[in-house]
Protein backbone atom coordinates (compact mmCIF):
# COMPACT_ATOMS: atom_id res chain seq x y z
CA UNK A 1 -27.97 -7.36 20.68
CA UNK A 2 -26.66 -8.06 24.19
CA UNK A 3 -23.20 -9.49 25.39
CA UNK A 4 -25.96 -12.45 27.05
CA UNK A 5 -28.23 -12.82 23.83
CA UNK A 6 -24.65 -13.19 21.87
CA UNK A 7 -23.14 -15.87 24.07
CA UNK A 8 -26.50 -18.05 24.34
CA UNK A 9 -26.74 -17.52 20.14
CA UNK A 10 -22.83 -18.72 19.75
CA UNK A 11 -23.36 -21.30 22.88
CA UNK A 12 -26.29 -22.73 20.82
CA UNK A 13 -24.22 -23.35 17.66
CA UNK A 14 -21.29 -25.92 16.60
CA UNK A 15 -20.09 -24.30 13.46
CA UNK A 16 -19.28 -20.94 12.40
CA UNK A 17 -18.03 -19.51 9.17
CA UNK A 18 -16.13 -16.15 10.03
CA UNK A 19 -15.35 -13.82 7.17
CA UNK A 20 -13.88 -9.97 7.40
CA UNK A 21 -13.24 -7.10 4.67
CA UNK A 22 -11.48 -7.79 1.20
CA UNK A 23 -8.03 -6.47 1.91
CA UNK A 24 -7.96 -7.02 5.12
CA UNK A 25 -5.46 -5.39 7.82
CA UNK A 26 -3.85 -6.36 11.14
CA UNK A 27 -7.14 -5.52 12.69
CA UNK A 28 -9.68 -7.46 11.18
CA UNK A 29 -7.41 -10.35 10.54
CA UNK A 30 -6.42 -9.91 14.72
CA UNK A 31 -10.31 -9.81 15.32
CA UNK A 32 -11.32 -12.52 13.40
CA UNK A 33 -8.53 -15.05 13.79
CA UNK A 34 -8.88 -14.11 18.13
CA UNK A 35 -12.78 -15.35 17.44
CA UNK A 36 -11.41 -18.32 15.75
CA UNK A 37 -9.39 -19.21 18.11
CA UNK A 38 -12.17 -18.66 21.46
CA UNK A 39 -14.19 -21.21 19.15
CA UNK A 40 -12.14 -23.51 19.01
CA UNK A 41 -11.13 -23.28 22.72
CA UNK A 42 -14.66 -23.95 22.91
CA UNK A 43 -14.65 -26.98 21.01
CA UNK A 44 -16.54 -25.59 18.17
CA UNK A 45 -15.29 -26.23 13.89
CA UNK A 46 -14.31 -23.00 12.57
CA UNK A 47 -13.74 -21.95 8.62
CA UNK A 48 -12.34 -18.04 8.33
CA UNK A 49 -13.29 -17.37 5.06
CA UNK A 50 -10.85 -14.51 2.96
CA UNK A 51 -11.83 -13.43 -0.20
CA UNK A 52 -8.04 -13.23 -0.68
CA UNK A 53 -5.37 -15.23 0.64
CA UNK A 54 -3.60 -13.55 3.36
CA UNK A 55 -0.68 -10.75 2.79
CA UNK A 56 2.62 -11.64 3.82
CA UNK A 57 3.14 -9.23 6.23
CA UNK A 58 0.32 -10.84 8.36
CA UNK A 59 1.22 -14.65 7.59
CA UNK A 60 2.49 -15.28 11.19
CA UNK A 61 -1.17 -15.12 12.19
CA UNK A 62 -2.16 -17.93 10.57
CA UNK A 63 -0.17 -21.02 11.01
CA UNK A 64 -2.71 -23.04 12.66
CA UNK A 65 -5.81 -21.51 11.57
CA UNK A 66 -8.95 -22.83 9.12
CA UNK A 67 -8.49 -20.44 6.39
CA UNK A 68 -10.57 -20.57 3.45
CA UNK A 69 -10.05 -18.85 -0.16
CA UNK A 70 -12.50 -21.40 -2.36
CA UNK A 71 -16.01 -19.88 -1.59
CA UNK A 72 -17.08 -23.25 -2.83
CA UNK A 73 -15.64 -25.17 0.57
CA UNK A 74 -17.19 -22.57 2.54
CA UNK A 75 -20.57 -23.38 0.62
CA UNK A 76 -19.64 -27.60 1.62
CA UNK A 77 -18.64 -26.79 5.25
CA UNK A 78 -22.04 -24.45 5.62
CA UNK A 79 -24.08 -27.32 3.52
CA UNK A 80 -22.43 -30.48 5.77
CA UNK A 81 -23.57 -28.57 8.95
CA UNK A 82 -26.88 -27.65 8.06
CA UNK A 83 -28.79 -25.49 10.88
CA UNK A 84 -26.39 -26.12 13.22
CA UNK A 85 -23.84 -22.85 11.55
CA UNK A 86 -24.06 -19.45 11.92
CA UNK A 87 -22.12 -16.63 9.66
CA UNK A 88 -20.63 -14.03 11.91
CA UNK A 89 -19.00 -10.75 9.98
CA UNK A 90 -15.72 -9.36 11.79
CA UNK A 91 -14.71 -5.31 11.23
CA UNK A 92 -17.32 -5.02 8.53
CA UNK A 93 -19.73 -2.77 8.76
CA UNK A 94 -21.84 -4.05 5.37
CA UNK A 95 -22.03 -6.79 3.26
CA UNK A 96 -20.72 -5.35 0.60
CA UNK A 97 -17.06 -5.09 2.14
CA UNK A 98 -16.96 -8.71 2.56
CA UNK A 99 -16.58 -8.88 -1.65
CA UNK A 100 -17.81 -11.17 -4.37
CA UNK A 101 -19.61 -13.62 -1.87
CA UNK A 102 -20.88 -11.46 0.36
CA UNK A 103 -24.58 -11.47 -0.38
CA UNK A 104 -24.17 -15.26 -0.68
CA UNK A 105 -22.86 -15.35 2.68
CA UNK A 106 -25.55 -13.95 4.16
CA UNK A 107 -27.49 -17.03 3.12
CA UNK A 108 -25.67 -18.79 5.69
CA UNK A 109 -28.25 -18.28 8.89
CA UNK A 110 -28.27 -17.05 11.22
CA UNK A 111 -25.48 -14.46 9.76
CA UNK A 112 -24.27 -11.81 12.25
């Protein structure tokens, strides 16, 4: 996909669920949460999605951020927007490092 296909895709939607690796580190969390926060520049909602809440050792990253442990409110948020969300996958390079959910967040379409 192009840098120009990827910012008329993300221009073209209002909602996004992010979501990165169970266990995540300083780099997915610092790739995900920097997306979050472009969004929302952008005026778009945001819900980062973490199988697992946040280690301490990273919790100064997330003061002010849309965090999300209960799959189930990332299933509302995804429902309540209905085509106008898209899924988008940070440092993960398959869906099976995003954990329990992450077949079921691929239902979430489009879903980068």
């Amino acid at each position: 996909m192009s840098k120009r296909t990827a910012r008329q895709a993300i221009a073209s939607v209002n909602n996004f669920v992010l979501a990165t690796h169970v266990g995540p580190d300083g780099d997915a969390l610092g790739s995900t949460f920097g997306l979050a926060h472009i969004l929302k520049m952008m005026g778009k909602e945001v819900i980062c999605y973490l199988e697992q809440p946040v280690a301490d050792v990273y919790s100064f990253l997330t003061p002010h951020l849309p965090i999300e442990t209960d799959f189930e409110r990332v299933v509302a948020f995804a429902d309540k927007c209905g085509d106008d969300v898209m899924g988008i996958a940070l440092d993960c390079g398959d869906l099976g490092r995003l954990g329990e959910k992450g077949g079921e967040l691929n239902n979430i379409q489009p879903f980068w």
